[in-house]
Protein backbone atom coordinates (compact mmCIF):
# COMPACT_ATOMS: atom_id res chain seq x y z
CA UNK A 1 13.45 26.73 -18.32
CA UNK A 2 13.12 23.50 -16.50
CA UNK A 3 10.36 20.78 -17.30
CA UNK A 4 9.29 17.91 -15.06
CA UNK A 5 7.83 14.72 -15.74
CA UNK A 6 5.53 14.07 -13.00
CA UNK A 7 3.15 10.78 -12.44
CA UNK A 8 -0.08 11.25 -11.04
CA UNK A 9 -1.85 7.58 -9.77
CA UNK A 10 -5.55 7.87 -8.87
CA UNK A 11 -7.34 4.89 -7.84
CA UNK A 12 -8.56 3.76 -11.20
CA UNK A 13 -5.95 5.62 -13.78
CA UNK A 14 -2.61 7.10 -13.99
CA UNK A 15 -0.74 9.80 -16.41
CA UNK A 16 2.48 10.98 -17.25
CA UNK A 17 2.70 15.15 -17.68
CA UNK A 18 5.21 17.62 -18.73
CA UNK A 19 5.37 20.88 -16.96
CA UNK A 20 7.14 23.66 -17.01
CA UNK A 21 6.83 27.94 -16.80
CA UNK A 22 6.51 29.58 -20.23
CA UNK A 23 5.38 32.99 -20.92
CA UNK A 24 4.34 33.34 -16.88
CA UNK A 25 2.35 30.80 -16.68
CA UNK A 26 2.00 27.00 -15.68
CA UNK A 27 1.87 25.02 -18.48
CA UNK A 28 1.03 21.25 -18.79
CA UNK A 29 1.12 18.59 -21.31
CA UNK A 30 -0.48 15.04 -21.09
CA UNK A 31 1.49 12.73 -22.61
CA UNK A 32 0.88 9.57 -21.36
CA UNK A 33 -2.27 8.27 -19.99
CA UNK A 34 -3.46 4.28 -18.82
CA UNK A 35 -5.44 2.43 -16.33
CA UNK A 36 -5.24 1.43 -12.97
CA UNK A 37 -7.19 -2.09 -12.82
CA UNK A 38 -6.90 -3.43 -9.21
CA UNK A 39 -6.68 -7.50 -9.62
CA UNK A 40 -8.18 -10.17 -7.91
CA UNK A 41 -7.07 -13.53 -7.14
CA UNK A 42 -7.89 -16.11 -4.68
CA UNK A 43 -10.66 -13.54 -2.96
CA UNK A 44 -7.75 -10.88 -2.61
CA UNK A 45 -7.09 -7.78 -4.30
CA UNK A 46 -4.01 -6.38 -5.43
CA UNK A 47 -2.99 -3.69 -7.40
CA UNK A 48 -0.87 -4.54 -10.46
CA UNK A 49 2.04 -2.30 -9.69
CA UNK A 50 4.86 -3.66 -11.98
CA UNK A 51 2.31 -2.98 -14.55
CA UNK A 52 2.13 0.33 -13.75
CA UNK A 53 6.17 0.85 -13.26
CA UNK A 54 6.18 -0.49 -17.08
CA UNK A 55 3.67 2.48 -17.61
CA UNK A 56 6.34 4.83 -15.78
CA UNK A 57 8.75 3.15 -18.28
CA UNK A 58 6.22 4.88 -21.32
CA UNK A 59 5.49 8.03 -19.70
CA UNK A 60 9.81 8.91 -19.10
CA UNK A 61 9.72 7.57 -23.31
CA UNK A 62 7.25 9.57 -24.29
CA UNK A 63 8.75 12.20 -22.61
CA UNK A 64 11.99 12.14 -24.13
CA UNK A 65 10.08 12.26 -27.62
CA UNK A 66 8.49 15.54 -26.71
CA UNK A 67 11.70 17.28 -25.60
CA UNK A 68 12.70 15.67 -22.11
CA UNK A 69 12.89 16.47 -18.95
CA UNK A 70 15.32 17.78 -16.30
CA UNK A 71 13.35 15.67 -13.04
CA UNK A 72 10.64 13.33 -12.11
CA UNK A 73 8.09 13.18 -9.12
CA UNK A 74 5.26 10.84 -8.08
CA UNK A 75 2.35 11.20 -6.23
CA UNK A 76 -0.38 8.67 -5.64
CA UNK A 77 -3.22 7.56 -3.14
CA UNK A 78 -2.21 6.68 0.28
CA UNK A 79 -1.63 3.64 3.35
CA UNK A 80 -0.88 1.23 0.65
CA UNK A 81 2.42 -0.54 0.85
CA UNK A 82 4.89 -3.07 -1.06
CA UNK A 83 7.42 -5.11 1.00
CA UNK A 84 11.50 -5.00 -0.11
CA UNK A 85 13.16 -7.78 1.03
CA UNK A 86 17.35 -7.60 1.80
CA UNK A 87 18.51 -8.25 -1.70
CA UNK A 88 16.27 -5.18 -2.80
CA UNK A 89 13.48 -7.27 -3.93
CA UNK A 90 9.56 -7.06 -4.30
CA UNK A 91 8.35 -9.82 -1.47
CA UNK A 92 4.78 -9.93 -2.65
CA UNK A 93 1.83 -8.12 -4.90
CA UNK A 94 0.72 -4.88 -3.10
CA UNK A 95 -2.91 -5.27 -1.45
CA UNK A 96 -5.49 -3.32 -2.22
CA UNK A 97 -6.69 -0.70 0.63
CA UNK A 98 -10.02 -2.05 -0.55
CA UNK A 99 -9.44 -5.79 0.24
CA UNK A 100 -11.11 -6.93 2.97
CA UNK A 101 -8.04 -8.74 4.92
CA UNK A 102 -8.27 -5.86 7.53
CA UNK A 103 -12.00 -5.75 8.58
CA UNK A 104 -11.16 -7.79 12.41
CA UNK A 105 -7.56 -6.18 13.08
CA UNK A 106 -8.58 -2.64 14.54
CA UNK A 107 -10.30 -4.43 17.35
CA UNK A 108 -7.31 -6.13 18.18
CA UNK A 109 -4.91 -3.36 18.10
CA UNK A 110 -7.16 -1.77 20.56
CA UNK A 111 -6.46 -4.26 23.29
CA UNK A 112 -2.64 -3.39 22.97
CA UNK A 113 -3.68 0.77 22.74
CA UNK A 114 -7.17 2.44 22.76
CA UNK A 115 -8.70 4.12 20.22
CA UNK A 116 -8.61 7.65 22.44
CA UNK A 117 -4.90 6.75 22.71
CA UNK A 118 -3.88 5.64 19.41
CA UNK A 119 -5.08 9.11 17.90
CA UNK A 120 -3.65 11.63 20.47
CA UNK A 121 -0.33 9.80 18.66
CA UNK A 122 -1.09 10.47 15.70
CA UNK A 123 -4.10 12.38 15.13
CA UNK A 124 -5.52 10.26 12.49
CA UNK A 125 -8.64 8.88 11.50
CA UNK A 126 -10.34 5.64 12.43
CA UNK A 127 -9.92 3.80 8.90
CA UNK A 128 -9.59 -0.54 8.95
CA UNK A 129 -7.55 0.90 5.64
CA UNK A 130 -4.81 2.46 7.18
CA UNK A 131 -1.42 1.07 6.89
CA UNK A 132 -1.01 0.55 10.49
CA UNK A 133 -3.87 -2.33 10.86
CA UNK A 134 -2.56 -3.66 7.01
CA UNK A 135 0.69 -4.17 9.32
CA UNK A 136 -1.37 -6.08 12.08
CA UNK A 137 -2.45 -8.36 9.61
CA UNK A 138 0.97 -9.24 8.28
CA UNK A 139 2.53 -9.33 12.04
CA UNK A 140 -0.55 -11.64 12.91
CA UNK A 141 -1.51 -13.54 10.11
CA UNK A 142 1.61 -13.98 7.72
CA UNK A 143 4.76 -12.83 10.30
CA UNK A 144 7.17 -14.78 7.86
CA UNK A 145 6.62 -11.87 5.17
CA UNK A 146 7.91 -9.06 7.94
CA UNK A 147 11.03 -11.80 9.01
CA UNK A 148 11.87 -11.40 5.45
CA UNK A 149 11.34 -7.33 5.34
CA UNK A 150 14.14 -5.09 5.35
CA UNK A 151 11.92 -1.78 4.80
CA UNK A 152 8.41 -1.07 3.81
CA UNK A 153 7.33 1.47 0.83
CA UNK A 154 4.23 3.59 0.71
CA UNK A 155 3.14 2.92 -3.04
CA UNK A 156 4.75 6.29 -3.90
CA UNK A 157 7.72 5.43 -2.55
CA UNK A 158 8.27 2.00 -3.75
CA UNK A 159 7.66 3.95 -7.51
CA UNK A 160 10.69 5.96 -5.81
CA UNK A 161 12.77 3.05 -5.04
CA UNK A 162 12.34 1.26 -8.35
CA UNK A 163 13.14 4.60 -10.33
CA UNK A 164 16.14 5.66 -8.13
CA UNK A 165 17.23 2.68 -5.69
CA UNK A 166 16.64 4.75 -2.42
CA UNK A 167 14.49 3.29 0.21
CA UNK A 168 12.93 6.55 1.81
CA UNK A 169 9.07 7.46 3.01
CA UNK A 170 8.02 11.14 2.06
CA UNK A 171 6.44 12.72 5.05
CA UNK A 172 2.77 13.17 3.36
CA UNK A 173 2.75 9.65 2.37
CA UNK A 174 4.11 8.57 5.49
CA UNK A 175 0.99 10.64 7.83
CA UNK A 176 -0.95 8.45 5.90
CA UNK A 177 0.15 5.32 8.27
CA UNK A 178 -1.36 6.03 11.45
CA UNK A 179 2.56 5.74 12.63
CA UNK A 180 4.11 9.37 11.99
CA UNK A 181 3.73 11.64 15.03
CA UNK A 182 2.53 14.73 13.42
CA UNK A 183 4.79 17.38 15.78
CA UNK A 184 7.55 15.89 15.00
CA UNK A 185 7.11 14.58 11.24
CA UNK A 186 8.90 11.20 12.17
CA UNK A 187 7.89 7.33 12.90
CA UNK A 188 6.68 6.95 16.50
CA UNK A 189 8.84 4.35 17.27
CA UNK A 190 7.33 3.67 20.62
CA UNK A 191 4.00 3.46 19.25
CA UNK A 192 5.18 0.89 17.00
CA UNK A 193 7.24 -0.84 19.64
CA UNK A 194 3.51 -1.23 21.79
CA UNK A 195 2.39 -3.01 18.77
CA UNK A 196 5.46 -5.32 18.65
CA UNK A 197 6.30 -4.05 14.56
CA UNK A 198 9.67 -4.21 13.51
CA UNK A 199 11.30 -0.85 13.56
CA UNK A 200 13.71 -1.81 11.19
CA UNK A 201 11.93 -1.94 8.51
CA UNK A 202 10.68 1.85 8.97
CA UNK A 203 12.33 4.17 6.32
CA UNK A 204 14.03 7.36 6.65
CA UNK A 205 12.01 10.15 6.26
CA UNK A 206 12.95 12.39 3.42
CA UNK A 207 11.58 15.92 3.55
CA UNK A 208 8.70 17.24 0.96
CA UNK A 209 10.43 18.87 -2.06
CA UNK A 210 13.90 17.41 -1.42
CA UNK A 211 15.59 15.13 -3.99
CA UNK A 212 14.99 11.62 -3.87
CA UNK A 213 17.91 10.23 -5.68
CA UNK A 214 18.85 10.03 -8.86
CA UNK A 215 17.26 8.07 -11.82
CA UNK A 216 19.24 4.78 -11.75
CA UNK A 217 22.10 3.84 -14.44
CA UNK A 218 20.10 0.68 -15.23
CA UNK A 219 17.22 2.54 -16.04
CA UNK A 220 19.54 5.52 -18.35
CA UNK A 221 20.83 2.29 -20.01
CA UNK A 222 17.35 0.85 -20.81
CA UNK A 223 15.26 3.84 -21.87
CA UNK A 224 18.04 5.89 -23.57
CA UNK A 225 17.71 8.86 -21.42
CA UNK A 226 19.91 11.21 -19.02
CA UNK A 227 20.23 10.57 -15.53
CA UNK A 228 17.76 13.19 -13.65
CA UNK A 229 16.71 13.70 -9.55
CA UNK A 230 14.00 12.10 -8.44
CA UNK A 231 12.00 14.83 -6.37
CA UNK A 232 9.48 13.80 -3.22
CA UNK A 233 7.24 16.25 -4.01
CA UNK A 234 4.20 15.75 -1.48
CA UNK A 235 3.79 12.47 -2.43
CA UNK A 236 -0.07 11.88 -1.11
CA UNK A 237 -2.48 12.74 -3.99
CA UNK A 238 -4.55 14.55 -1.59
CA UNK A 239 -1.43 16.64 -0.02
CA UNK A 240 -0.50 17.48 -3.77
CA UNK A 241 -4.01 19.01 -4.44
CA UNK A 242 -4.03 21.20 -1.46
CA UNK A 243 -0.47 22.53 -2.27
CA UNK A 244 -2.35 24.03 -6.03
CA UNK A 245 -4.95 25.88 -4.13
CA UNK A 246 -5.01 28.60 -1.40
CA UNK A 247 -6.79 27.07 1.36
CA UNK A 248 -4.65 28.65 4.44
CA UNK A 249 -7.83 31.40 4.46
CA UNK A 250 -9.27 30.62 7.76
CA UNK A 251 -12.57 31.59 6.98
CA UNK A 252 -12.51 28.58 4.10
CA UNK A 253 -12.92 25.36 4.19
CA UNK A 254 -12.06 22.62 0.80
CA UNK A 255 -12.88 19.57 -0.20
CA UNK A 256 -10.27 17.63 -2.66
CA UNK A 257 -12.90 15.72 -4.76
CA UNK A 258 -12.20 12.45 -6.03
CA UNK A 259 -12.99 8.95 -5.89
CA UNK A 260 -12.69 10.17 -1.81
CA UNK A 261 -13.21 13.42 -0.69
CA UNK A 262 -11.26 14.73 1.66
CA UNK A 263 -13.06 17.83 3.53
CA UNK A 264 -11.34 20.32 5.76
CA UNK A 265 -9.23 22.84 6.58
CA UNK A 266 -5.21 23.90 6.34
CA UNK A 267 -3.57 24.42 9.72
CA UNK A 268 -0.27 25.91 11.56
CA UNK A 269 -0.53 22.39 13.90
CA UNK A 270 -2.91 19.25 14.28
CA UNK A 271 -5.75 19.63 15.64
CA UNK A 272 -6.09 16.69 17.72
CA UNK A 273 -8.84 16.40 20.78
CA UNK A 274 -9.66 14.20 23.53
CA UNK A 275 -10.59 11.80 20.77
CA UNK A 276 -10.94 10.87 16.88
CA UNK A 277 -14.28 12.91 16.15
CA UNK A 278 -14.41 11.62 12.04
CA UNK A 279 -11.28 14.10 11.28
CA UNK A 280 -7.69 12.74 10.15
CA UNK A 281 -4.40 15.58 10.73
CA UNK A 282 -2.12 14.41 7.64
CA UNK A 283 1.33 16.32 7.21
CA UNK A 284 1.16 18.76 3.98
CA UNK A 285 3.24 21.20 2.06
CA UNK A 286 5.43 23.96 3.90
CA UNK A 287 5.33 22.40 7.67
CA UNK A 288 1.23 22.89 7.43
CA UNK A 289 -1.20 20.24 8.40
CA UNK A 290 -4.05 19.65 6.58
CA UNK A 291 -6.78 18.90 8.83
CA UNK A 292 -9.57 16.86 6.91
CA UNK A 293 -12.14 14.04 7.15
CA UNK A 294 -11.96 10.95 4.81
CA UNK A 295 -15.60 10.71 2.77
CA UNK A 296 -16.39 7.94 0.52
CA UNK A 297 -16.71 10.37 -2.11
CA UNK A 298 -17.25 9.64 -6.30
CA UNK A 299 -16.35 5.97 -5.46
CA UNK A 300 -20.37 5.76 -5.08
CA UNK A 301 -20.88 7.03 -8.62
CA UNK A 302 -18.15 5.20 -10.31
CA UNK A 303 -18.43 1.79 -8.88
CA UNK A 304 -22.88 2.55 -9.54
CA UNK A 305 -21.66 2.75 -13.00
CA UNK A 306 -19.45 -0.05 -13.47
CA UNK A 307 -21.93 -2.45 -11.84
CA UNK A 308 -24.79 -0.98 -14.56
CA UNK A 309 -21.34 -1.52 -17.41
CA UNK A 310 -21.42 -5.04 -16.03
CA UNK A 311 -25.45 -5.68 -16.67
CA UNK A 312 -24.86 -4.03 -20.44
CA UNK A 313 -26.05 -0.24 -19.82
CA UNK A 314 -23.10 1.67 -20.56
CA UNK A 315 -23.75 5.01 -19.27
CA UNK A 316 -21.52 8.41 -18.92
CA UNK A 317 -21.03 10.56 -15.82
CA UNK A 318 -22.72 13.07 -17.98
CA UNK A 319 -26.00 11.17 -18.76
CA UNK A 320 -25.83 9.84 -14.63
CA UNK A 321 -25.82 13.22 -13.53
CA UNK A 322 -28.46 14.25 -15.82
CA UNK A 323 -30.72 11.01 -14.59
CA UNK A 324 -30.09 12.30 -11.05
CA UNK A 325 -31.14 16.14 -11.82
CA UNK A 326 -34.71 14.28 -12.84
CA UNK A 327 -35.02 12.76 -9.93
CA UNK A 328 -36.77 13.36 -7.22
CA UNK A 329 -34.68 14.70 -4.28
CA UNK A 330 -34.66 14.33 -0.46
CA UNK A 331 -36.43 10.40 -1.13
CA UNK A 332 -33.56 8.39 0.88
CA UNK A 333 -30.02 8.87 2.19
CA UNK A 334 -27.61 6.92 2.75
CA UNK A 335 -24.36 7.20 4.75
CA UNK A 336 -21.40 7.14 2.30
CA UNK A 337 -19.26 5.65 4.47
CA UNK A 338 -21.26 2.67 6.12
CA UNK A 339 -18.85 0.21 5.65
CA UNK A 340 -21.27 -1.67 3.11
CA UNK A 341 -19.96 0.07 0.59
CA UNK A 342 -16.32 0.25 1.15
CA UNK A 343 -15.66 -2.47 -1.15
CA UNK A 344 -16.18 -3.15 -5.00
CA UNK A 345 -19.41 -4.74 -6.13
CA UNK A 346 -23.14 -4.44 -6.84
CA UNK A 347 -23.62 -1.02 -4.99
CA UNK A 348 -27.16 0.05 -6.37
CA UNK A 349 -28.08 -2.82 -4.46
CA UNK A 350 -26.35 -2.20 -1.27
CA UNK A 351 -27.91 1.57 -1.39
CA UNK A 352 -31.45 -0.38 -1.83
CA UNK A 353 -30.76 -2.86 1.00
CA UNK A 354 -29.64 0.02 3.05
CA UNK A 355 -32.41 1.89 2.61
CA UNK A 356 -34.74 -0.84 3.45
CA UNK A 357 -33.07 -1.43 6.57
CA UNK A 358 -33.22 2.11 7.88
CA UNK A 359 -36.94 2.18 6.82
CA UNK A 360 -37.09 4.40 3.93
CA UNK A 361 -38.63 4.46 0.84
CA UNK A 362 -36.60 1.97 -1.61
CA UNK A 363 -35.06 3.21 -4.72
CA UNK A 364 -37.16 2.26 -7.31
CA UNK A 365 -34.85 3.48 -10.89
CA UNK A 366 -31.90 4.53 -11.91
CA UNK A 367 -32.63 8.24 -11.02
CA UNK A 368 -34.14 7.51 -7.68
CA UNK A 369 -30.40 5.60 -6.92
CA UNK A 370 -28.12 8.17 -8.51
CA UNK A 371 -30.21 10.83 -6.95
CA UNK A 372 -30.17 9.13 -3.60
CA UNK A 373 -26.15 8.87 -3.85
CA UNK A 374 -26.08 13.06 -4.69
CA UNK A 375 -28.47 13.96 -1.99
CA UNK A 376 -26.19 11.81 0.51
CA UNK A 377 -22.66 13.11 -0.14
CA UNK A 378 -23.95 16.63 -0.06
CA UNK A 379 -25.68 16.03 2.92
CA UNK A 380 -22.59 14.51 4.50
CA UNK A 381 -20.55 17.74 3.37
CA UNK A 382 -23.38 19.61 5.32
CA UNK A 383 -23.01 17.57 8.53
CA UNK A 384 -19.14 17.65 8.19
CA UNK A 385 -19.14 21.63 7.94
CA UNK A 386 -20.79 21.86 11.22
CA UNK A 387 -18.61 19.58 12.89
CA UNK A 388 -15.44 21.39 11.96
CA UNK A 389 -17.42 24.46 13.05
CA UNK A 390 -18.09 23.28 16.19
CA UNK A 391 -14.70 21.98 16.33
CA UNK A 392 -13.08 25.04 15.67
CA UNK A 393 -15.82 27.71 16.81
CA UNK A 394 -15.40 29.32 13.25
CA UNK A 395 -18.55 30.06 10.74
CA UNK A 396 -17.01 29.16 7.54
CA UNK A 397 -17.95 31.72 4.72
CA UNK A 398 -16.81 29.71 1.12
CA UNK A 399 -16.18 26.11 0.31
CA UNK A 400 -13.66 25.64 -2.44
CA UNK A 401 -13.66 22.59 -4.23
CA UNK A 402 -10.78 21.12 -6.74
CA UNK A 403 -10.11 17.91 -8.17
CA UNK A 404 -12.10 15.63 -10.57
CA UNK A 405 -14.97 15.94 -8.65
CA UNK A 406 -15.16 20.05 -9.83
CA UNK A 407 -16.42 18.70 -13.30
CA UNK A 408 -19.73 17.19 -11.37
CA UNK A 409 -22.12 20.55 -11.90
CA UNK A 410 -25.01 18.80 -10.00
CA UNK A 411 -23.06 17.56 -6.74
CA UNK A 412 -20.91 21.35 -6.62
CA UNK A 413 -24.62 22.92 -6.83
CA UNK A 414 -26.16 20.86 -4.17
CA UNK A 415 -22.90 20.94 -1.88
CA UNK A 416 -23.39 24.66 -1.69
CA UNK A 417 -26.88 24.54 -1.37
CA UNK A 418 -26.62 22.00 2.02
CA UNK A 419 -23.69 23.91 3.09
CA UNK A 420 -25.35 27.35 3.10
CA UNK A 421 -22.37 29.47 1.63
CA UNK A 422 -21.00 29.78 -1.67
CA UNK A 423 -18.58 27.01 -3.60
CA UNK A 424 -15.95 28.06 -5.79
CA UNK A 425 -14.28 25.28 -8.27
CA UNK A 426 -10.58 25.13 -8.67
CA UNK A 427 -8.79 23.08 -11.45
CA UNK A 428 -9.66 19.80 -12.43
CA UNK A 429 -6.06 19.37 -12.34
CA UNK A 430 -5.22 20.32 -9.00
CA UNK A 431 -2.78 17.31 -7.77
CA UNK A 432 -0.64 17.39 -11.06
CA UNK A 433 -0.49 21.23 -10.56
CA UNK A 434 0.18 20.91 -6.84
CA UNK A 435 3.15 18.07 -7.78
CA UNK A 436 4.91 20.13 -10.14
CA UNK A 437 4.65 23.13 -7.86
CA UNK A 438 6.61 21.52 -6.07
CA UNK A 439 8.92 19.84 -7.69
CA UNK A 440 9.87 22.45 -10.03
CA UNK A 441 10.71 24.70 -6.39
CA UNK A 442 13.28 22.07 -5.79
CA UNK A 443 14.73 22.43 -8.76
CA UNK A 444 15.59 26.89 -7.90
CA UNK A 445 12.32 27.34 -9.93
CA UNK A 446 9.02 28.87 -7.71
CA UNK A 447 5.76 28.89 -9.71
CA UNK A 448 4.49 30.67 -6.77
CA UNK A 449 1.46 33.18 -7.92
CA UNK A 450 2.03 32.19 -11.51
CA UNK A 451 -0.80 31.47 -13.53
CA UNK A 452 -2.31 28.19 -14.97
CA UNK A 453 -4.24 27.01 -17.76
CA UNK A 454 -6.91 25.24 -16.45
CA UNK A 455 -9.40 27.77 -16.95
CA UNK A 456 -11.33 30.12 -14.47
CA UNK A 457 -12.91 28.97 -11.55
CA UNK A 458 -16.90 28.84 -11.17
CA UNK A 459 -19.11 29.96 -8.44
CA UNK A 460 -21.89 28.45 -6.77
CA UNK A 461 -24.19 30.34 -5.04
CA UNK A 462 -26.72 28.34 -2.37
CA UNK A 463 -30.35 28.59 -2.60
CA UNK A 464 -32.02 31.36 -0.69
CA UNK A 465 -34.88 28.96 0.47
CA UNK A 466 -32.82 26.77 1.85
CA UNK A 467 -34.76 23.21 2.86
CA UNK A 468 -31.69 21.33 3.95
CA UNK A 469 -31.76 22.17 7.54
CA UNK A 470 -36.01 20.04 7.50
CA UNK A 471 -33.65 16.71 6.74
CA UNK A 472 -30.48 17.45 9.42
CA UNK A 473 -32.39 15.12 11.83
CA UNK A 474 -34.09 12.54 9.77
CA UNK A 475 -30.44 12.28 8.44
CA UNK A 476 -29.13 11.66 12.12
CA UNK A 477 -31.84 9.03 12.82
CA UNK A 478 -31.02 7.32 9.89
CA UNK A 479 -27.11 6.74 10.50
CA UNK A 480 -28.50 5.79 13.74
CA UNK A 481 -31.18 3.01 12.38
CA UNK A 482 -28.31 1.76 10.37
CA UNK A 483 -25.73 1.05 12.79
CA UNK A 484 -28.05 -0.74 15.14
């Protein structure tokens, strides 16, 4: 029986888990658990990631006092980056996708390639977070950091490198960039040779569910433990998630729920048209492609709470969604990704100022807000359905839903109910069960079609008086009062 120690990084926590196959089924063991505090300094944000190796340093001890292990694998959010210089050295604190350093670069990259261009390359969505215009910046605002680059590591990766030494991208993290042709799963070096980057400092890719390297000697020495591989499981959180669930049924579509959702499909190939209509092609598990659009997602709830934390109300997802069910629905929407709320702050009062620029009625409590944030995302989920639908000339009969975002009764409910067809919630725990999945393949051990225990799933069943279709243009007009 082998166990692995895998790491799991969302954008405001991380854990450390044990897994392993006992008695036909999946079984996993939390054993380390911390937070993931993004830090700012000098108006920039950065996230504190020798902090968090130190909490990789506690999750492989705790380990060893439960047992051990016999390999490790990471998996974490995505376009994020640290930069190794050629003595194998950490150039400077990782930025934040959520800093606002980026918000003037797209344009320019445009000049060199269009938009229409840029994503026939690479079949990824328009995001000023993607590593590709975080690159810009550095080539055009601080050049002397890339002169001193000898590769660049996708925050998974760089976990990698400090664990094992080996400077490598996995190809789910690396999709991620707006760099990787998608046919190919490699760099498009002419791509980034248009945009004048340094191809040196591009990694080899290493294949998902092949070994990394090995856990360094330093790092045996330090902790007291056996040297172990290091397996690139499908290193992008949302990659890992998809890999738990069975969403190759092409009369399904999924949303990995989080603090983004990521809505879509699984596919034999991108998907890529004449141009970037809202959906992103990233590279997944078993040569598939998972074909998806980016959507603010829970961010709206849990920055709305930590701005109420900040004024003294210190309120529980539980008693938010609760406030919401009280409220009165269909008042205002917003769009959950207008780029007002893309960064940290006092979001109740962008959704206010928002709605009093589109001409709505202003939320006037807590409910009215939290209710206005519900109504919105599930709304969003309706419009991106029937894009994909048109997209793909399919009528999609079940939405299944995994990830944190499962545990959120209210927004599940109302998803199905603006989507028309029935939602079905997968495990909480999908990305730790999609990581080990993999990694414990690598290691001659499938956990194909075995069991987990993360419960059974739930159903959601729409309304049959469905009233979501009245708001489908008010919605539209909206978006389109907003961006004027």
């Amino acid at each position: 029986m082998k166990k692995v120690l895998a790491f799991d990084f969302g954008a405001s926590s991380g854990r450390a888990v044990l897994a392993y196959v006992c008695g036909g089924k999946l079984k996993t063991e939390e054993i380390h658990r911390f937070k993931n505090e993004p830090v700012t300094v000098n108006g920039g944000m950065y996230w504190d990631v020798l902090r968090l190796f130190h909490e990789i340093k506690n999750g492989i001890t705790a380990a060893l006092k439960s047992g051990g292990f016999d390999a490790i694998s990471v998996d974490t959010w995505g376009v994020d980056f640290g930069l190794i210089d050629k003595n194998g050295e950490l150039l400077a604190n990782p930025v934040h996708y959520r800093d606002r350093r980026t918000e003037d670069i797209p344009e320019k990259v445009f000049k060199i390639i269009p938009k229409d261009e840029l994503f026939k390359r690479t079949g990824i969505q328009f995001m000023r977070i993607n590593t590709l215009y975080q690159l810009m910046f550095l080539k055009l605002k601080k050049p002397y950091l890339l002169d001193m680059t000898d590769k660049f590591l996708l925050t998974p990766d760089l976990f990698a490198y400090f664990l094992t030494g080996e400077k490598k991208a996995e190809t789910s993290i690396a999709s991620t960039t707006n760099l990787l042709n998608p046919y190919t799963r490699n760099w498009d070096y002419d791509l980034i040779e248009k945009l004048g980057l340094p191809s040196r400092i591009f990694p080899e890719i290493a294949e998902t569910g092949s070994v990394r390297g090995m856990l360094s000697e330093e790092l045996c020495t330090e902790l007291g433990c056996k040297s172990v591989p290091v397996i690139s499981v499908a290193e992008h959180d949302t990659e890992s998630a998809a890999a738990a669930m069975t969403v190759s049924d092409k009369k399904s579509v999924f949303i990995s729920s989080g603090t983004w959702s990521l809505f879509g499909i699984e596919t034999e190939k991108p998907l890529i048209g004449e141009s970037d209509a809202g959906f992103t092609n990233e590279c997944g598990c078993n040569n598939k492609i998972c074909h998806v659009k980016n959507i603010m997602g829970l961010w709206l709830l849990q920055e709305t709470r930590r701005q109420w934390q900040r004024e003294g109300k210190d309120v529980g997802f539980d008693e938010m969604e609760k406030t919401a069910l009280l409220a009165k629905s269909f008042k205002a929407f917003i769009n959950p990704d207008d780029p007002s709320f893309e960064t940290a702050g006092n979001i109740p009062l962008r959704i206010c100022e928002y709605c009093r620029k589109t001409g709505q009625p202003v939320p006037e409590s807590d409910g009215e807000i939290l209710r206005c944030i519900y109504d919105s995302l599930a709304m969003k989920y309706r419009q991106s359905l029937m894009e994909l639908s048109g997209d793909t000339g399919v009528a999609y009969e079940q939405l299944l839903i995994f990830g944190g975002g499962v545990k959120d009764k209210l927004l599940c409910k109302l998803t199905a109910d603006a989507c028309g067809i029935p939602v079905i919630t997968g495990p909480s725990e999908a990305t730790i069960i999609g990581n080990v999945k993999v990694a414990l393949a690598a290691l001659g051990e499938p956990c194909d079609g075995v069991g987990t225990e993360s419960g059974s799933n739930t159903e959601y069943l729409p309304d049959k008086n469905n009233v979501w279709s009245q708001y489908d243009e008010i919605y539209k007009n909206i978006l389109y009062k907003a961006i004027k």
